[in-house]
N, C-alpha and C. Protein backbone atom coordinates (compact mmCIF):
# COMPACT_ATOMS: atom_id res chain seq x y z
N UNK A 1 -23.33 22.98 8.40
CA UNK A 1 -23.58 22.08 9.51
C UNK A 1 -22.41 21.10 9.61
N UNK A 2 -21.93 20.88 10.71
CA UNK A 2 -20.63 19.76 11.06
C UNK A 2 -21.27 18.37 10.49
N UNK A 3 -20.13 17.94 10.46
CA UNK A 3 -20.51 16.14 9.67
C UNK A 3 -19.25 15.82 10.64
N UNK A 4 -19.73 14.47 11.26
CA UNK A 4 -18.84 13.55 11.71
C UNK A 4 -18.53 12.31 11.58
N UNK A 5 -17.58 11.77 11.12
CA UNK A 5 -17.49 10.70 10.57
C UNK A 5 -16.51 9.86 11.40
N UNK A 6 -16.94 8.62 11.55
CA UNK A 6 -16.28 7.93 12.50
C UNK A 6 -15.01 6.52 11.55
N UNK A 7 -13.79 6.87 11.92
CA UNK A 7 -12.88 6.31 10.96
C UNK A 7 -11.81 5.77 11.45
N UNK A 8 -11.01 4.36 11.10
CA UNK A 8 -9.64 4.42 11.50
C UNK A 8 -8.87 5.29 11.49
N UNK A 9 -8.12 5.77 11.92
CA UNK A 9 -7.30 6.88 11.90
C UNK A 9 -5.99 6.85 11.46
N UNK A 10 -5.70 5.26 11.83
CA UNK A 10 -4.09 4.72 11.66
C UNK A 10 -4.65 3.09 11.31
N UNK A 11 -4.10 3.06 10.56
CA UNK A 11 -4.37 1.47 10.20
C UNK A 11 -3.31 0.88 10.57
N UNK A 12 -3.37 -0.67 10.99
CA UNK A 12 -2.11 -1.22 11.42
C UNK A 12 -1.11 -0.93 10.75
N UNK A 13 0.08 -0.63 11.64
CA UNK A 13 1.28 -0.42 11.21
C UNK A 13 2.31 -0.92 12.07
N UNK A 14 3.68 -1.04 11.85
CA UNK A 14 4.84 -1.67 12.78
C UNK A 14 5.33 -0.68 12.74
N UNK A 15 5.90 0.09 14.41
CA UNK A 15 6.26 0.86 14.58
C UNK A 15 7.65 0.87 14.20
N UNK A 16 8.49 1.70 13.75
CA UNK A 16 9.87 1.57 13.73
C UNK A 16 10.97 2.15 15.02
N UNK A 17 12.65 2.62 14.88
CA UNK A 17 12.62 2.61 16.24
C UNK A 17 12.61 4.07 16.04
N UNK A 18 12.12 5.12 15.31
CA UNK A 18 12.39 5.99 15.56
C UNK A 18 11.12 7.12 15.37
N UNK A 19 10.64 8.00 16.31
CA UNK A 19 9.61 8.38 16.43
C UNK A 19 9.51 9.08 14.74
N UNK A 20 7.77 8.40 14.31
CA UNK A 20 7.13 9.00 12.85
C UNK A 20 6.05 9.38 13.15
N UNK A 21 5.69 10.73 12.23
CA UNK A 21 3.89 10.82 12.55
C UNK A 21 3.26 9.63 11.85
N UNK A 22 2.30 9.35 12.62
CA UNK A 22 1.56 8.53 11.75
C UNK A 22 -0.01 9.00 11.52
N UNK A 23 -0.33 10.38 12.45
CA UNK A 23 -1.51 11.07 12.05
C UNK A 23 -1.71 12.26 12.12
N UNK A 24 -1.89 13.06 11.12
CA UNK A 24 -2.53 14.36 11.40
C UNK A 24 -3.50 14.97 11.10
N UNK A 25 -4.25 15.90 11.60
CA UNK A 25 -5.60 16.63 11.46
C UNK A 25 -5.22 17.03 10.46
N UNK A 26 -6.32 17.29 9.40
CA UNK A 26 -5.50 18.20 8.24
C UNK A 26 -7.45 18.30 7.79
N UNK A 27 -7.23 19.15 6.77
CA UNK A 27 -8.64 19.84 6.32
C UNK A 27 -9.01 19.07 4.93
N UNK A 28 -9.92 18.68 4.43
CA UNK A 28 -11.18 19.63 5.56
C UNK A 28 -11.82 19.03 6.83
N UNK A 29 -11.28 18.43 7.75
CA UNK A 29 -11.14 18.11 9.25
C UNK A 29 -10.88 19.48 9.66
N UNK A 30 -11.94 19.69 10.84
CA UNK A 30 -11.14 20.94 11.61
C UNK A 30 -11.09 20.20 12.88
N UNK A 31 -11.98 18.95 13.30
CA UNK A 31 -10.68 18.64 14.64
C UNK A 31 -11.16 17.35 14.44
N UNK A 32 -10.43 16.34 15.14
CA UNK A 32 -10.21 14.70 15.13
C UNK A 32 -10.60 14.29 16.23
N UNK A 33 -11.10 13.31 16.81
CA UNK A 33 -11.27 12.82 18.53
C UNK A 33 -10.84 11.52 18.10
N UNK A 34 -9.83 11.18 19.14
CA UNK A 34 -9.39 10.35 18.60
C UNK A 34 -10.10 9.32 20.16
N UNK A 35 -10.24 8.32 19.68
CA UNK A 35 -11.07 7.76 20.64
C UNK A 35 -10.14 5.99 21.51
N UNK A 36 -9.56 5.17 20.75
CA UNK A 36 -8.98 4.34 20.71
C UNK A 36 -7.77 4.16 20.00
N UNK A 37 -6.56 3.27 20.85
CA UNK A 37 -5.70 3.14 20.43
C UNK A 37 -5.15 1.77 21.00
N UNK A 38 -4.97 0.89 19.93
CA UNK A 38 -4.36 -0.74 20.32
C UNK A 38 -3.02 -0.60 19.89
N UNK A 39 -2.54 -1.43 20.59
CA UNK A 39 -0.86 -1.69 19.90
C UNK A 39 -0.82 -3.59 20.18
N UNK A 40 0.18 -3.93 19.98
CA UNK A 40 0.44 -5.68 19.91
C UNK A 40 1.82 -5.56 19.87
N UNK A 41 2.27 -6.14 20.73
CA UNK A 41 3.88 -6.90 20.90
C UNK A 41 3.76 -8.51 19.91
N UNK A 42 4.30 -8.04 18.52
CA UNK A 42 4.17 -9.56 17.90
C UNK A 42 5.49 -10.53 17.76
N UNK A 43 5.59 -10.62 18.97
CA UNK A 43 6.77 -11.32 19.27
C UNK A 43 6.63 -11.90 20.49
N UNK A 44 8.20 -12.75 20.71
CA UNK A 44 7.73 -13.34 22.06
C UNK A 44 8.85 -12.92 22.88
N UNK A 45 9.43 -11.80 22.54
CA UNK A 45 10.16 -10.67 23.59
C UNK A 45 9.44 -9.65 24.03
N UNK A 46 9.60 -9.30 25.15
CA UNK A 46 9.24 -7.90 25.95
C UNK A 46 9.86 -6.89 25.35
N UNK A 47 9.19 -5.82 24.59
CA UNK A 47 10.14 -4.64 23.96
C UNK A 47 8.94 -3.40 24.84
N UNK A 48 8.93 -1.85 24.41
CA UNK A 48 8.34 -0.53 24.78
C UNK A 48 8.20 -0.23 23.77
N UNK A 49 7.22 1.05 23.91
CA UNK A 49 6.84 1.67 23.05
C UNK A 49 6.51 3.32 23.95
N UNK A 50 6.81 4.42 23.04
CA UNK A 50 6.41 5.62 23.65
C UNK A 50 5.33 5.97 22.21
N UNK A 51 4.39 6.86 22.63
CA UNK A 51 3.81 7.82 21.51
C UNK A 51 3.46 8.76 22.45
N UNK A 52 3.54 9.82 21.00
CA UNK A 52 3.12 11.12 21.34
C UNK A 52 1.91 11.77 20.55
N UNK A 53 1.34 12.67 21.11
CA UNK A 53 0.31 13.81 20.38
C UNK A 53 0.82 14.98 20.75
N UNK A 54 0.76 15.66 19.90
CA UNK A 54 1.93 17.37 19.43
C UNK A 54 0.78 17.88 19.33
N UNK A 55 0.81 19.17 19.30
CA UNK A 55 0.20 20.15 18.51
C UNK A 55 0.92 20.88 17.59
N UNK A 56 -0.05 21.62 17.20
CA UNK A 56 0.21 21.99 15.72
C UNK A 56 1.42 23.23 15.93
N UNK A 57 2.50 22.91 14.81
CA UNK A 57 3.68 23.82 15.20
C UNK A 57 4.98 23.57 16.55
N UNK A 58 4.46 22.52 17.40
CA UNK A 58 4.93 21.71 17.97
C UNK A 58 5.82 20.60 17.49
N UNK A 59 7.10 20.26 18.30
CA UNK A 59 7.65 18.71 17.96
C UNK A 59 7.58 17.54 18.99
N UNK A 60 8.25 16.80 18.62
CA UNK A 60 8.27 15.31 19.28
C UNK A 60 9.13 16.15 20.76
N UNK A 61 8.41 15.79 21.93
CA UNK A 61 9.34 15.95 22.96
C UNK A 61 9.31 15.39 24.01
N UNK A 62 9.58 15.33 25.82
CA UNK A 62 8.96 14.78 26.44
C UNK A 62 7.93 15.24 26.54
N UNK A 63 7.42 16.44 27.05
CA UNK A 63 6.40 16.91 26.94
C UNK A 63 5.04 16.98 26.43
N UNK A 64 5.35 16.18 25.00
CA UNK A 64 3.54 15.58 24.85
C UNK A 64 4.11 14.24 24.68
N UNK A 65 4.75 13.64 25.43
CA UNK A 65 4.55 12.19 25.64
C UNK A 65 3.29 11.88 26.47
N UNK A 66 2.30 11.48 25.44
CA UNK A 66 1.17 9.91 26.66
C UNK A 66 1.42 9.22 26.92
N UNK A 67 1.95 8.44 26.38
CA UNK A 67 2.95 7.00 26.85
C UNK A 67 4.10 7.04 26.62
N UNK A 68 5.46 6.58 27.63
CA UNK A 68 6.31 6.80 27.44
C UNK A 68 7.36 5.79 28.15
N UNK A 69 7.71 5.28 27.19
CA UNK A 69 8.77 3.64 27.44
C UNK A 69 7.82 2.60 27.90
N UNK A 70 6.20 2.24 27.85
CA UNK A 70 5.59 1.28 27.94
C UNK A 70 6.17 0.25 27.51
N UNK A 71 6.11 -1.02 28.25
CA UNK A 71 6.61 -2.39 28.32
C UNK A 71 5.50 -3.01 27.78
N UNK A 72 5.58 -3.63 26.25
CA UNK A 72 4.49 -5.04 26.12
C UNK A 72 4.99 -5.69 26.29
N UNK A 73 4.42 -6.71 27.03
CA UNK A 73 5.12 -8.50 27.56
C UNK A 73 4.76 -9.28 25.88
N UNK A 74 5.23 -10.16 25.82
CA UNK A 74 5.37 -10.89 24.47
C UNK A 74 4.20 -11.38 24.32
N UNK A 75 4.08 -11.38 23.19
CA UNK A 75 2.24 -11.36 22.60
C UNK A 75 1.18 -10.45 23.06
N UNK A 76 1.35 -9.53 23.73
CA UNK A 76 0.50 -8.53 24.65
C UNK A 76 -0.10 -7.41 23.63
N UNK A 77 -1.50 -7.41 24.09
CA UNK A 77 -2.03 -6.26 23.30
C UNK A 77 -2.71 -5.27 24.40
N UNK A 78 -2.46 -3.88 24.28
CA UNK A 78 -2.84 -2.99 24.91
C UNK A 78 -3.87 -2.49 24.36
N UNK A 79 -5.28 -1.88 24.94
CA UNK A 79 -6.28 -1.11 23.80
C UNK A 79 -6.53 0.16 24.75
N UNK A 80 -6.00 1.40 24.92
CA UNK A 80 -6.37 2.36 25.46
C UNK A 80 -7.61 2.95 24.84
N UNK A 81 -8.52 3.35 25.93
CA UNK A 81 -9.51 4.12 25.53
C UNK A 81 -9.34 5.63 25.76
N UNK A 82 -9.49 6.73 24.85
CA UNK A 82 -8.98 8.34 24.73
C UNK A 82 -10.57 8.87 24.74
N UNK A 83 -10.49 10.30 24.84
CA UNK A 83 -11.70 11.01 23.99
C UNK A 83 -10.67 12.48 23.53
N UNK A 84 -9.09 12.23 23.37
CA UNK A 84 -8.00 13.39 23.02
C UNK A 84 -8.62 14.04 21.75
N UNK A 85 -8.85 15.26 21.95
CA UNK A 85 -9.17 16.48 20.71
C UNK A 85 -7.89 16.87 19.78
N UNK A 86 -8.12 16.15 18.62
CA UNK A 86 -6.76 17.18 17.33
C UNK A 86 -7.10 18.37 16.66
N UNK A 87 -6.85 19.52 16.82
CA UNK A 87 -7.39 20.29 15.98
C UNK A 87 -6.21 20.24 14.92
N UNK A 88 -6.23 21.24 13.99
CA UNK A 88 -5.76 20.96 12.27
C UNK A 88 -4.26 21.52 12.39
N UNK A 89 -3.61 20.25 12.30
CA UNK A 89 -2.19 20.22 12.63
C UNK A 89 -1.84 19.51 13.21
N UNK A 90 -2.15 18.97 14.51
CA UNK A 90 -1.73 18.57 15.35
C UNK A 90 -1.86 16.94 14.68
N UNK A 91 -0.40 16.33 15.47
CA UNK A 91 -0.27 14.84 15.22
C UNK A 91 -0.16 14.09 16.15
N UNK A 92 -0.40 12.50 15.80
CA UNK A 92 0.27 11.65 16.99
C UNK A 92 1.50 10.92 16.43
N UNK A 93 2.63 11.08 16.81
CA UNK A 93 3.60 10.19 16.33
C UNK A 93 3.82 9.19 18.07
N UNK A 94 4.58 8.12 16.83
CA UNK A 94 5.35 7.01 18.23
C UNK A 94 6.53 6.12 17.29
N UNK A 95 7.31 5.53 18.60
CA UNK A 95 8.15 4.48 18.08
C UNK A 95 8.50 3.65 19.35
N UNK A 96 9.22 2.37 18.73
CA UNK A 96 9.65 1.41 19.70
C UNK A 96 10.90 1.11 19.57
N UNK A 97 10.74 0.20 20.83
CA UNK A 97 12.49 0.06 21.57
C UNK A 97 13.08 -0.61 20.36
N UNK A 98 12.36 -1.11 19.30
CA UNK A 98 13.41 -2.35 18.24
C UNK A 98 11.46 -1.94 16.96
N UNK A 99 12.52 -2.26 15.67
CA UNK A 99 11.19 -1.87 14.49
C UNK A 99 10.87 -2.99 14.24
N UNK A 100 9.89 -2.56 13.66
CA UNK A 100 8.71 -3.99 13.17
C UNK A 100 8.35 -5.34 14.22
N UNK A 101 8.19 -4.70 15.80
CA UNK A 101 7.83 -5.88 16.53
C UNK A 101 6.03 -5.38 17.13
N UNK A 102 5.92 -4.09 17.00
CA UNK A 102 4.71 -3.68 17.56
C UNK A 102 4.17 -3.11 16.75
N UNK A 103 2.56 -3.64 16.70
CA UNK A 103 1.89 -2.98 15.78
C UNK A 103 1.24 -1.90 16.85
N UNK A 104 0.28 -0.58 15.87
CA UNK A 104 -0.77 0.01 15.83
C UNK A 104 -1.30 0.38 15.63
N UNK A 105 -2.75 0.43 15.65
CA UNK A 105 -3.86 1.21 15.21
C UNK A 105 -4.47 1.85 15.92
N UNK A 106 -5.56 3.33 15.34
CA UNK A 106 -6.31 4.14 15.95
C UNK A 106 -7.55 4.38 15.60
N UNK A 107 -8.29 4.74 16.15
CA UNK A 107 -9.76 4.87 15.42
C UNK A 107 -10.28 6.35 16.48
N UNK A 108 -11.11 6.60 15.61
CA UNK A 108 -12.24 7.62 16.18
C UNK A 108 -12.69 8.42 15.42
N UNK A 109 -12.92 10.29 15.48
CA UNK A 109 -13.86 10.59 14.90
C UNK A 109 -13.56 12.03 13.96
N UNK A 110 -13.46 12.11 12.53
CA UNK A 110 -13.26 13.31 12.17
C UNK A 110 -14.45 14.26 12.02
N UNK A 111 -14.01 15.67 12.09
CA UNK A 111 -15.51 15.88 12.26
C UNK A 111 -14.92 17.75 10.93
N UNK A 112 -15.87 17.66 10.31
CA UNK A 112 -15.68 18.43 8.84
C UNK A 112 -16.78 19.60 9.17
């Protein structure tokens, strides 16, 4: 019987400037829903941010860009709401225009 467990996915982190995974489905997860995603401009400059979700065997490209060169205004927090399916492999990486000014975190649901 499936078990689902509802979990951060990404705990705060400062993005750096160069795209990293920061999550992947992996087992015994056979798929992830990823449900929410905040970021924070902790500064009092306007910088971007792109992330991506790949699939499995897939890389960073335009092509699974969701967001891509988003502008946070200084102090700005974004909280997108998702219901995006990971099956086992697949990641979300991101990065920003300058490191350690934007945080983020993710939450939602692994399901075993």
């Amino acid at each position: 019987m499936a078990a689902y467990t509802e979990k951060r996915l990404i705990e705060g982190i400062l993005l750096t400037g160069s795209a990293v995974t920061l999550y992947t489905c992996t087992a015994p997860s056979v798929k992830t829903i990823v449900k929410e995603i905040s970021l924070c401009n902790t500064t009092a400059i306007a910088y971007t941010f792109t992330l991506y979700i790949v699939a499995s065997g897939d890389t960073v490209a335009d092509k699974n860009a969701v967001f891509d060169s988003v502008t946070m205004q200084p102090n700005e927090t974004k909280i997108f709401g998702l219901t995006t399916v990971l099956e086992v492999g697949d990641f979300i990486s991101a990065f920003a225009s300058t490191t350690s000014v934007i945080s983020l975190a993710a939450s939602g649901v692994e399901r075993t």
